[in-house]
PDB file of N, CA and C in Angstrom:
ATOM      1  N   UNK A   1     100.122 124.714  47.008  1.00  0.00           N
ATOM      2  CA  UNK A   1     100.769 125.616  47.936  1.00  0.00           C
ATOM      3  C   UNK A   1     101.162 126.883  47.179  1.00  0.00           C
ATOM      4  N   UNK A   2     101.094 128.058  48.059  1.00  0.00           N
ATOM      5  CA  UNK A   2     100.699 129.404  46.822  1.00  0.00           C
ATOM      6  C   UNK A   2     102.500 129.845  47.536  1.00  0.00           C
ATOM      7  N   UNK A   3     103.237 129.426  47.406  1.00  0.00           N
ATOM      8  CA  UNK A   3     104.977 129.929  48.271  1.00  0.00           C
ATOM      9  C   UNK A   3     105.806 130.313  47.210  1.00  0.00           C
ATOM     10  N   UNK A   4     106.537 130.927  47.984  1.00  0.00           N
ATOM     11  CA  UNK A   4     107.877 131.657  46.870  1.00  0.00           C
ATOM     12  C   UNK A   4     109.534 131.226  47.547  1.00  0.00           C
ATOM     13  N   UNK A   5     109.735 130.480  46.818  1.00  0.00           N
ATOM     14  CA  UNK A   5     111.048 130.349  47.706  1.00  0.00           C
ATOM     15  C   UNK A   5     112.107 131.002  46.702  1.00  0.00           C
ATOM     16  N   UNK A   6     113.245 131.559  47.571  1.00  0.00           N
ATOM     17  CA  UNK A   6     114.324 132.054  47.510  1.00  0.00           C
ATOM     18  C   UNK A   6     115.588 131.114  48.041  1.00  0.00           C
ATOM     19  N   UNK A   7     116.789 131.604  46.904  1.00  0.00           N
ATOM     20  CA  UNK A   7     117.931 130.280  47.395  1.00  0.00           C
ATOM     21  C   UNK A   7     118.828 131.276  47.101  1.00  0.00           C
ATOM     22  N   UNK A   8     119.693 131.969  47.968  1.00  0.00           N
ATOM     23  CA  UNK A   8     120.925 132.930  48.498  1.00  0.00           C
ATOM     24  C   UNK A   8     121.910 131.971  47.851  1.00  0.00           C
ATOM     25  N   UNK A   9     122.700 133.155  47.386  1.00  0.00           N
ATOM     26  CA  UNK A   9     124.268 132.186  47.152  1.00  0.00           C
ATOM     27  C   UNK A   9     125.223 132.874  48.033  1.00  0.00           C
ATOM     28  N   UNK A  10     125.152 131.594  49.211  1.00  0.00           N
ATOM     29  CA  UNK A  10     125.526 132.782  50.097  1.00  0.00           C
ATOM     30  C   UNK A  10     127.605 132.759  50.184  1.00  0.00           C
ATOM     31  N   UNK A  11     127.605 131.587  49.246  1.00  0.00           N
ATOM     32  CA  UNK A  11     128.549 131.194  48.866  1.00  0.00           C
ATOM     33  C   UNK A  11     129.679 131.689  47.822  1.00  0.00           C
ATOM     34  N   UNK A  12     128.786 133.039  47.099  1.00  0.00           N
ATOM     35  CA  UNK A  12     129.332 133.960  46.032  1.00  0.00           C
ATOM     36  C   UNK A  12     129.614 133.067  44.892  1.00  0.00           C
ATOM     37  N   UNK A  13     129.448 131.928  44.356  1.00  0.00           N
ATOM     38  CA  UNK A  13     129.375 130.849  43.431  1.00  0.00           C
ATOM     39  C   UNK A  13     131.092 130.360  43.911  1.00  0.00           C
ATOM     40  N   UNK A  14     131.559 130.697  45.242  1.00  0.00           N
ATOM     41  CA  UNK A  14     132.484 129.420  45.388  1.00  0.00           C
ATOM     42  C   UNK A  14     132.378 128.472  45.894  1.00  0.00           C
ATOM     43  N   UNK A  15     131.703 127.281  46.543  1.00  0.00           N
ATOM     44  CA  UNK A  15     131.743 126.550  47.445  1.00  0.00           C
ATOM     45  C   UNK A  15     133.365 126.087  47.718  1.00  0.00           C
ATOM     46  N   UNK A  16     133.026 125.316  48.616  1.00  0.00           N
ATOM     47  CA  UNK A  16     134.347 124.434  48.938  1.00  0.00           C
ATOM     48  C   UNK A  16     134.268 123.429  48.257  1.00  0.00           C
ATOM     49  N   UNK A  17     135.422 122.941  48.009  1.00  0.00           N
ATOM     50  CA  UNK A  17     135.694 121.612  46.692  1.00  0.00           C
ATOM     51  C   UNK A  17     135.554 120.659  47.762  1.00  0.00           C
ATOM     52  N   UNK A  18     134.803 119.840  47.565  1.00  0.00           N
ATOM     53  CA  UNK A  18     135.231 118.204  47.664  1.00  0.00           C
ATOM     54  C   UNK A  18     136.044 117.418  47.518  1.00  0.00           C
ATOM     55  N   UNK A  19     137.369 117.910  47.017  1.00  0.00           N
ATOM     56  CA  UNK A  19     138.280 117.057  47.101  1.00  0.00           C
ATOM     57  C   UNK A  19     138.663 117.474  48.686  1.00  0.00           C
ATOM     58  N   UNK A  20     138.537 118.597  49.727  1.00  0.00           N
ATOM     59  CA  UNK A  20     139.147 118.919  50.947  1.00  0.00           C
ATOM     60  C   UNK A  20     138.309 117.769  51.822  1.00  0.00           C
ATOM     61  N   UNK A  21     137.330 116.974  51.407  1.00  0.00           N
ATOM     62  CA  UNK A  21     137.353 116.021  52.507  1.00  0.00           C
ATOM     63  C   UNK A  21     137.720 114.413  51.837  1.00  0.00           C
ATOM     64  N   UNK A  22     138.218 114.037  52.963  1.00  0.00           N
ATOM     65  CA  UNK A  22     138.101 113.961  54.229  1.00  0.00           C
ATOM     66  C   UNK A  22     139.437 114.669  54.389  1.00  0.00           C
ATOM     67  N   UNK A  23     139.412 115.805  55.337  1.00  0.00           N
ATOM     68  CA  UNK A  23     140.438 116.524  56.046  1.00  0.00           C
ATOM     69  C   UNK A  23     141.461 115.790  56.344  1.00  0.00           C
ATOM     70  N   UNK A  24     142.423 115.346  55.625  1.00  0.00           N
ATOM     71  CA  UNK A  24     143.475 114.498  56.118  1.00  0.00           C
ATOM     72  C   UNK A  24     144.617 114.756  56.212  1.00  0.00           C
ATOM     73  N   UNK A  25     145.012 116.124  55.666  1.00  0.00           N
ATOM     74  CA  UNK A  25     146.162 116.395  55.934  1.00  0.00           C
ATOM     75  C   UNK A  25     145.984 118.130  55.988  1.00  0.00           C
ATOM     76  N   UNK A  26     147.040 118.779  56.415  1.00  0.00           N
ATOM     77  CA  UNK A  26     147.406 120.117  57.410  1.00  0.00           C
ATOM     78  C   UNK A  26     147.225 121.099  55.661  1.00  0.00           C
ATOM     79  N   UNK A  27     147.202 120.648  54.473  1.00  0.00           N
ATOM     80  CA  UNK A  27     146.759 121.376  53.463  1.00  0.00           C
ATOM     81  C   UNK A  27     144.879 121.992  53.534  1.00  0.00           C
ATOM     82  N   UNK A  28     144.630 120.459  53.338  1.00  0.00           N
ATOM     83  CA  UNK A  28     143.374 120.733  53.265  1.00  0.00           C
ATOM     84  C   UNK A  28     142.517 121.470  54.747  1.00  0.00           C
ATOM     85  N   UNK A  29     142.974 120.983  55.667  1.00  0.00           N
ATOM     86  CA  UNK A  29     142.642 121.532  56.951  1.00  0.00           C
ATOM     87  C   UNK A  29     143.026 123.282  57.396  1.00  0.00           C
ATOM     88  N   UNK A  30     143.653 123.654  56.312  1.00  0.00           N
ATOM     89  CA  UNK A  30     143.338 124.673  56.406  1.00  0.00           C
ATOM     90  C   UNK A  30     143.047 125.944  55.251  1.00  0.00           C
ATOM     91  N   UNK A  31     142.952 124.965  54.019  1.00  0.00           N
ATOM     92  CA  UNK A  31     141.733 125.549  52.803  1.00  0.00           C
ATOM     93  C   UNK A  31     140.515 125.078  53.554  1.00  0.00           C
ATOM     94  N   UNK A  32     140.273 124.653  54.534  1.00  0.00           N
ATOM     95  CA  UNK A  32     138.423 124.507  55.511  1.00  0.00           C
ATOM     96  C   UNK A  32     138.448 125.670  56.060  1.00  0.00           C
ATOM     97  N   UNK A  33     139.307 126.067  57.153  1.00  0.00           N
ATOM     98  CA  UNK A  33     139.618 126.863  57.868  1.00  0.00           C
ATOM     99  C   UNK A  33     139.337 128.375  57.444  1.00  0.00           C
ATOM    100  N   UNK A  34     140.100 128.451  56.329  1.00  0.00           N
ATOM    101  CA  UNK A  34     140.260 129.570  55.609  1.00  0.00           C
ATOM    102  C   UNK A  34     138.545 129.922  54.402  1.00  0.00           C
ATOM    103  N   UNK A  35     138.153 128.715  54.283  1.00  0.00           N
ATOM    104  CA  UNK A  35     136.483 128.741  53.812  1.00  0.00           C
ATOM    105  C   UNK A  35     135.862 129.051  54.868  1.00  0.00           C
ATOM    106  N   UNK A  36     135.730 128.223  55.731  1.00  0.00           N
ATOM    107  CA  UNK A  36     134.712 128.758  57.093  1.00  0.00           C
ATOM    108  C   UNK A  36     134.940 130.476  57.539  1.00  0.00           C
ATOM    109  N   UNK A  37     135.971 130.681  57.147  1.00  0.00           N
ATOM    110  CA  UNK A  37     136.357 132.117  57.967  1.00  0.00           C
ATOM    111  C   UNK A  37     136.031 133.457  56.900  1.00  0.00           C
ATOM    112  N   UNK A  38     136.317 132.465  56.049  1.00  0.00           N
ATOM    113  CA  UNK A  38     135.880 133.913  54.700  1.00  0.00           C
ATOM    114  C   UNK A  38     134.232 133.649  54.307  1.00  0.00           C
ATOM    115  N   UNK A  39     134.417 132.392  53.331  1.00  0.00           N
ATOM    116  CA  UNK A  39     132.802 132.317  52.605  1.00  0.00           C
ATOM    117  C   UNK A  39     131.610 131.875  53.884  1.00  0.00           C
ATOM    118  N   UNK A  40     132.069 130.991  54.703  1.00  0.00           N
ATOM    119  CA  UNK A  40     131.004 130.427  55.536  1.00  0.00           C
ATOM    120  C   UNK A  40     130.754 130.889  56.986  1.00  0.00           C
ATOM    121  N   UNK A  41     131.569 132.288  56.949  1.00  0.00           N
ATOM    122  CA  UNK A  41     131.576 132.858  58.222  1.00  0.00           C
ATOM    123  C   UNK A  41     129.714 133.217  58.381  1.00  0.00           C
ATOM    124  N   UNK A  42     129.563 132.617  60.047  1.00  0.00           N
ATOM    125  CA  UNK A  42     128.009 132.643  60.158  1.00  0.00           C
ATOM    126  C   UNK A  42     127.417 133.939  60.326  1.00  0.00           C
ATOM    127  N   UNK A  43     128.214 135.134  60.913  1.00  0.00           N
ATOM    128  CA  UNK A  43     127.805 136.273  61.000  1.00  0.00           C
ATOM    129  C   UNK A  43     127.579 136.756  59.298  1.00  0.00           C
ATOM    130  N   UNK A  44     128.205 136.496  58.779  1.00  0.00           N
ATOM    131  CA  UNK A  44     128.407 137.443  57.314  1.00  0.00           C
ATOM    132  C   UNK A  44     126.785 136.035  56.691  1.00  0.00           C
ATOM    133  N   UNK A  45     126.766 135.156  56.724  1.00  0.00           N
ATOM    134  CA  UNK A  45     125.854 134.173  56.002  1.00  0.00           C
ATOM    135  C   UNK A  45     123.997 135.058  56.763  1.00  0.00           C
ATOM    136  N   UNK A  46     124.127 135.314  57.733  1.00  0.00           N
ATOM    137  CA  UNK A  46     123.386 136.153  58.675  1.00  0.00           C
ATOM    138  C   UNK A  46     122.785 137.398  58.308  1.00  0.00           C
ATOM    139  N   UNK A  47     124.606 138.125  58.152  1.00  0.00           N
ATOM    140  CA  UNK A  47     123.389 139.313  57.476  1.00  0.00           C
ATOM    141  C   UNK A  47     122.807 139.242  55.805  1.00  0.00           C
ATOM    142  N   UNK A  48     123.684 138.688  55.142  1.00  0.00           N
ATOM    143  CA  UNK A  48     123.310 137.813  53.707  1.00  0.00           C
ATOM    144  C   UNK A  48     121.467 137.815  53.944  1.00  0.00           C
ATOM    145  N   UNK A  49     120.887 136.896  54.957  1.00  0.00           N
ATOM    146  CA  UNK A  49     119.904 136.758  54.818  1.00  0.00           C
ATOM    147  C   UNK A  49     118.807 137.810  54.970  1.00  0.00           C
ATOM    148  N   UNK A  50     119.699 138.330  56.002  1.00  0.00           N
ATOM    149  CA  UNK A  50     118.241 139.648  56.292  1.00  0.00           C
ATOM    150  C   UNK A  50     118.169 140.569  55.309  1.00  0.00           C
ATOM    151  N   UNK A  51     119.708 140.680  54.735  1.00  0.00           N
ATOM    152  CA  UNK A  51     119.709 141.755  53.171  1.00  0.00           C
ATOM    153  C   UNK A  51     118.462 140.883  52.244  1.00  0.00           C
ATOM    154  N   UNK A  52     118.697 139.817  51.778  1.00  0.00           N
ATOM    155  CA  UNK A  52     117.802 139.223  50.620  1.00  0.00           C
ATOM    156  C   UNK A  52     115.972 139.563  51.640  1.00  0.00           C
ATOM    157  N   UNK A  53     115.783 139.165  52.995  1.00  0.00           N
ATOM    158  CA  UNK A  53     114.926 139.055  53.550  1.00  0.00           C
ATOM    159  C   UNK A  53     114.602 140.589  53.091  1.00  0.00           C
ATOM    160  N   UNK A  54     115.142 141.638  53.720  1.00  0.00           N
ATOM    161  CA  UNK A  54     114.479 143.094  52.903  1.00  0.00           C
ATOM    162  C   UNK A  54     114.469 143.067  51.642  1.00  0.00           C
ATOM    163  N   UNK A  55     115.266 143.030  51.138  1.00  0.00           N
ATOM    164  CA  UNK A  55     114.755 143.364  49.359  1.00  0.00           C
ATOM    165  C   UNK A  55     113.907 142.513  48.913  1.00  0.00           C
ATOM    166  N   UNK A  56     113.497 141.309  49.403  1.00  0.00           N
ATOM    167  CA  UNK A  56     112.710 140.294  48.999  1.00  0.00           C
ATOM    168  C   UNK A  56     111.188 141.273  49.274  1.00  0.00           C
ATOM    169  N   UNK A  57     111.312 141.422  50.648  1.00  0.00           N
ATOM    170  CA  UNK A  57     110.091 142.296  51.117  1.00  0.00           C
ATOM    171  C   UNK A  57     109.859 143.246  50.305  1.00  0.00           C
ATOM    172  N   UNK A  58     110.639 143.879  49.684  1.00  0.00           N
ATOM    173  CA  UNK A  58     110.125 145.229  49.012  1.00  0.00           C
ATOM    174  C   UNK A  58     109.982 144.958  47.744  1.00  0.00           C
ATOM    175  N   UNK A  59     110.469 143.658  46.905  1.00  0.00           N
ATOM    176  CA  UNK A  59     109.881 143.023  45.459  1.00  0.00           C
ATOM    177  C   UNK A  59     108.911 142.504  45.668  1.00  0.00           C
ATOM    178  N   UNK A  60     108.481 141.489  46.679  1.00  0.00           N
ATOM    179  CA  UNK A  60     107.658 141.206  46.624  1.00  0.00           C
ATOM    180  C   UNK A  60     106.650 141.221  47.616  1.00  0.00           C
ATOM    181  N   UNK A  61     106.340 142.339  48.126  1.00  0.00           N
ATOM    182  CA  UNK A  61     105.510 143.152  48.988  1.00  0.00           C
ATOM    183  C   UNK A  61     103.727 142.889  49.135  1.00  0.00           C
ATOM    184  N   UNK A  62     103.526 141.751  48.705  1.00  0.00           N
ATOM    185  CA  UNK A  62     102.204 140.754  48.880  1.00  0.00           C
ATOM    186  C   UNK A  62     102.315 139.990  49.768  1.00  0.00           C
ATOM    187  N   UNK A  63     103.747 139.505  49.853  1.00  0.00           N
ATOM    188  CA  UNK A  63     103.881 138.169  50.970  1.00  0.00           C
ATOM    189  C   UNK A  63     103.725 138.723  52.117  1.00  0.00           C
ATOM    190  N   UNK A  64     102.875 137.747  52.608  1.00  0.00           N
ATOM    191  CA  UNK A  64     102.000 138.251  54.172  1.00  0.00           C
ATOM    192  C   UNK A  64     103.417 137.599  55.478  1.00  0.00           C
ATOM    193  N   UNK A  65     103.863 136.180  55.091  1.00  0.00           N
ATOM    194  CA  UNK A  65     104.334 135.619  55.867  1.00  0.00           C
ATOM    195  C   UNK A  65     105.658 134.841  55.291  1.00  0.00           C
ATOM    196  N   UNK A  66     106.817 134.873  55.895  1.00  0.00           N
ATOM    197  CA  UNK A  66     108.084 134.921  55.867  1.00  0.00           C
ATOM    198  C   UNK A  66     108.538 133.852  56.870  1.00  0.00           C
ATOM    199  N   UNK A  67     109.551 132.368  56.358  1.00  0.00           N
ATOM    200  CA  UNK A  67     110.439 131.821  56.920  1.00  0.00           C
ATOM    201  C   UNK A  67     111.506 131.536  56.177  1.00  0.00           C
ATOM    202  N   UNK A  68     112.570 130.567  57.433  1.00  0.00           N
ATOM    203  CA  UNK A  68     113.220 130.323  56.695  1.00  0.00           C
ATOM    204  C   UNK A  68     113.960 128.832  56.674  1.00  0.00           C
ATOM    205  N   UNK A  69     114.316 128.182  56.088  1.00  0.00           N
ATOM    206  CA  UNK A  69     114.979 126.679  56.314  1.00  0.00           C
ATOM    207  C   UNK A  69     116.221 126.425  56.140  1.00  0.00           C
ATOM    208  N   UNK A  70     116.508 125.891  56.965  1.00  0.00           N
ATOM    209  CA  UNK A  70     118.594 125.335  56.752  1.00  0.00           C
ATOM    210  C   UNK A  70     118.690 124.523  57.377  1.00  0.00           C
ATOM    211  N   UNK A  71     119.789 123.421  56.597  1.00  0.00           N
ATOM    212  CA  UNK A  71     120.494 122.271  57.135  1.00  0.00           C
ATOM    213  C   UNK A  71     121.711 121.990  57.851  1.00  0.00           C
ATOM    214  N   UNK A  72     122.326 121.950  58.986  1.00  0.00           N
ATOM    215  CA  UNK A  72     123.541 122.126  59.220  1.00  0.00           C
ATOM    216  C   UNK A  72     123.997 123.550  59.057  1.00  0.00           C
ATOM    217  N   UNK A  73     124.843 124.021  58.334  1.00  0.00           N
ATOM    218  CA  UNK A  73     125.683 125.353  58.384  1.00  0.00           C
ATOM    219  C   UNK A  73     124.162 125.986  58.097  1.00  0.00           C
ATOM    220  N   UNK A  74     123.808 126.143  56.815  1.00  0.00           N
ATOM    221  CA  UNK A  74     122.355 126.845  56.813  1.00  0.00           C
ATOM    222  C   UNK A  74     121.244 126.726  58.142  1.00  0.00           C
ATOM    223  N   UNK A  75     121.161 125.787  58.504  1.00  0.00           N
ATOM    224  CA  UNK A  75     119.836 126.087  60.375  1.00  0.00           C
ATOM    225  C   UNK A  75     120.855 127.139  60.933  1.00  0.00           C
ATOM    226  N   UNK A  76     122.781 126.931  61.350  1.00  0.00           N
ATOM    227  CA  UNK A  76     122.816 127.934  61.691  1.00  0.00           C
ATOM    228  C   UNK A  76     122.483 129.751  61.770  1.00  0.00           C
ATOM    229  N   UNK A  77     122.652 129.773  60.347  1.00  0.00           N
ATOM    230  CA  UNK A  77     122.435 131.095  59.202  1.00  0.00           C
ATOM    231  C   UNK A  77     120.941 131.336  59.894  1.00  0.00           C
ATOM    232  N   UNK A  78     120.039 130.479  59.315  1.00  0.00           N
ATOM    233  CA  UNK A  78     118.631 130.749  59.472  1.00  0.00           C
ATOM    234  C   UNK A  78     118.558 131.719  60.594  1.00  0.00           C
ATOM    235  N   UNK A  79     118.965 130.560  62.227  1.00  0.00           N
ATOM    236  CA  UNK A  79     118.980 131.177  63.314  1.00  0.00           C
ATOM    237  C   UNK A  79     119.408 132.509  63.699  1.00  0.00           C
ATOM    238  N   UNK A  80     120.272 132.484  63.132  1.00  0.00           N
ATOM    239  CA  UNK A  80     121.501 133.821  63.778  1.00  0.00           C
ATOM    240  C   UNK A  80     120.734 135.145  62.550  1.00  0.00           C
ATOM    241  N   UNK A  81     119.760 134.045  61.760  1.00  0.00           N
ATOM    242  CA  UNK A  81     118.989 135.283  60.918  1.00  0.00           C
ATOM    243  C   UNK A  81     117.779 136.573  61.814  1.00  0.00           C
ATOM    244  N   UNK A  82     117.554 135.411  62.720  1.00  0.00           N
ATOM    245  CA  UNK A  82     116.457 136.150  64.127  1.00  0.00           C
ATOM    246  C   UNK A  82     116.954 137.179  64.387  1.00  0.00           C
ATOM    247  N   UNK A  83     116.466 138.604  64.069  1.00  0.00           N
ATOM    248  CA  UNK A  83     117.166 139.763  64.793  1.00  0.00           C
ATOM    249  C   UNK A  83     117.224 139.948  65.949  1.00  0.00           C
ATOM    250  N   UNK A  84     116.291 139.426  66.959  1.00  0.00           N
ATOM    251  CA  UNK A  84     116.595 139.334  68.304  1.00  0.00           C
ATOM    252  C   UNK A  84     117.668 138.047  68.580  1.00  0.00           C
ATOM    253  N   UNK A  85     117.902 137.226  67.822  1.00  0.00           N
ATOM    254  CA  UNK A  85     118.609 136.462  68.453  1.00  0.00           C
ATOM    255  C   UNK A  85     120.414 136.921  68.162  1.00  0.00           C
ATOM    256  N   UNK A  86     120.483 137.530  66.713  1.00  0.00           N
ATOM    257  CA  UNK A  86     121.395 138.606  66.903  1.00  0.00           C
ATOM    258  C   UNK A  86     121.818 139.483  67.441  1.00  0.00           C
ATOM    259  N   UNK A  87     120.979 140.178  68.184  1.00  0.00           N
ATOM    260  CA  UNK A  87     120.936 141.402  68.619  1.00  0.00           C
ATOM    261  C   UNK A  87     121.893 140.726  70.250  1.00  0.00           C
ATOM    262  N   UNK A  88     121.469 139.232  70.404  1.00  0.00           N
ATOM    263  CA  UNK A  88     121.790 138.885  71.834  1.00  0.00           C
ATOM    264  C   UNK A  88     123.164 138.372  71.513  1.00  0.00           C
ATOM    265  N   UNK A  89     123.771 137.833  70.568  1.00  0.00           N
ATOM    266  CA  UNK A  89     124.798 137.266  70.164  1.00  0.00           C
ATOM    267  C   UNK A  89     125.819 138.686  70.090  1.00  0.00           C
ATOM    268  N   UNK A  90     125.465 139.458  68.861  1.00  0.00           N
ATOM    269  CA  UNK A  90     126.377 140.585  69.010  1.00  0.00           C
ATOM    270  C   UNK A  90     126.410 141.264  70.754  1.00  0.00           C
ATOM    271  N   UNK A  91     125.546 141.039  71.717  1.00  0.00           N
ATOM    272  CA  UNK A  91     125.910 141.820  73.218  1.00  0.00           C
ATOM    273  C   UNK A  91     126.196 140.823  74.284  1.00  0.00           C
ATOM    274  N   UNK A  92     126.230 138.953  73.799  1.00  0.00           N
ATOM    275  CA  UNK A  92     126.624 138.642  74.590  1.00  0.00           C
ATOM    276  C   UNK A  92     125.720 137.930  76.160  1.00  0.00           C
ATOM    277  N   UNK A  93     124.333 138.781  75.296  1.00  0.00           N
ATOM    278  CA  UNK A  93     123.463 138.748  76.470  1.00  0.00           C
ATOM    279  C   UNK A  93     122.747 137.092  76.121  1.00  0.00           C
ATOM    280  N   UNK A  94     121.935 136.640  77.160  1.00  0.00           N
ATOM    281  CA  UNK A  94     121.415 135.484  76.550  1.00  0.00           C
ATOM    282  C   UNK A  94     120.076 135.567  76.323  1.00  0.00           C
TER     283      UNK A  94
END
């Protein structure tokens, strides 16, 4: 397979610790809260991708064909990576 994969940190090298699960008490439940809203916010993971998606394009400007893969929070990202499907999210429209 002739592919180039790319892996975003879309995380800025913080993830969330593992000690916050299992969410069991009103501490950790809202060091989640406060991750989801800063590092794992899906709009900001979104445009993350289309930034790397252009500059990727313009380093490596051979590649004919472009996707992308995610699991859970990432399929979201992927999705909301669709500029039309953004374009409908930011207006609301469906």
């Amino acid at each position: 397979m002739n592919a180039l994969i790319l892996i975003p940190d879309f995380f800025e090298g913080e993830p969330i610790g593992l000690d916050v699960f299992p969410v069991d008490s009103e501490e950790k439940k809202a060091r989640a809260q406060k991750f989801m809203a800063e590092k794992a916010d899906f709009a900001k993971g979104a445009s993350t991708m289309l930034n790397v998606r252009k500059e990727a394009g313009e380093k490596f400007s051979g590649v004919e064909s472009w996707g992308a893969f995610g699991l859970c929070w990432g399929g979201k990202v992927a999705l909301f990576s669709i500029p039309t499907y953004v374009r409908a999210e930011e207006t609301g429209a469906d």
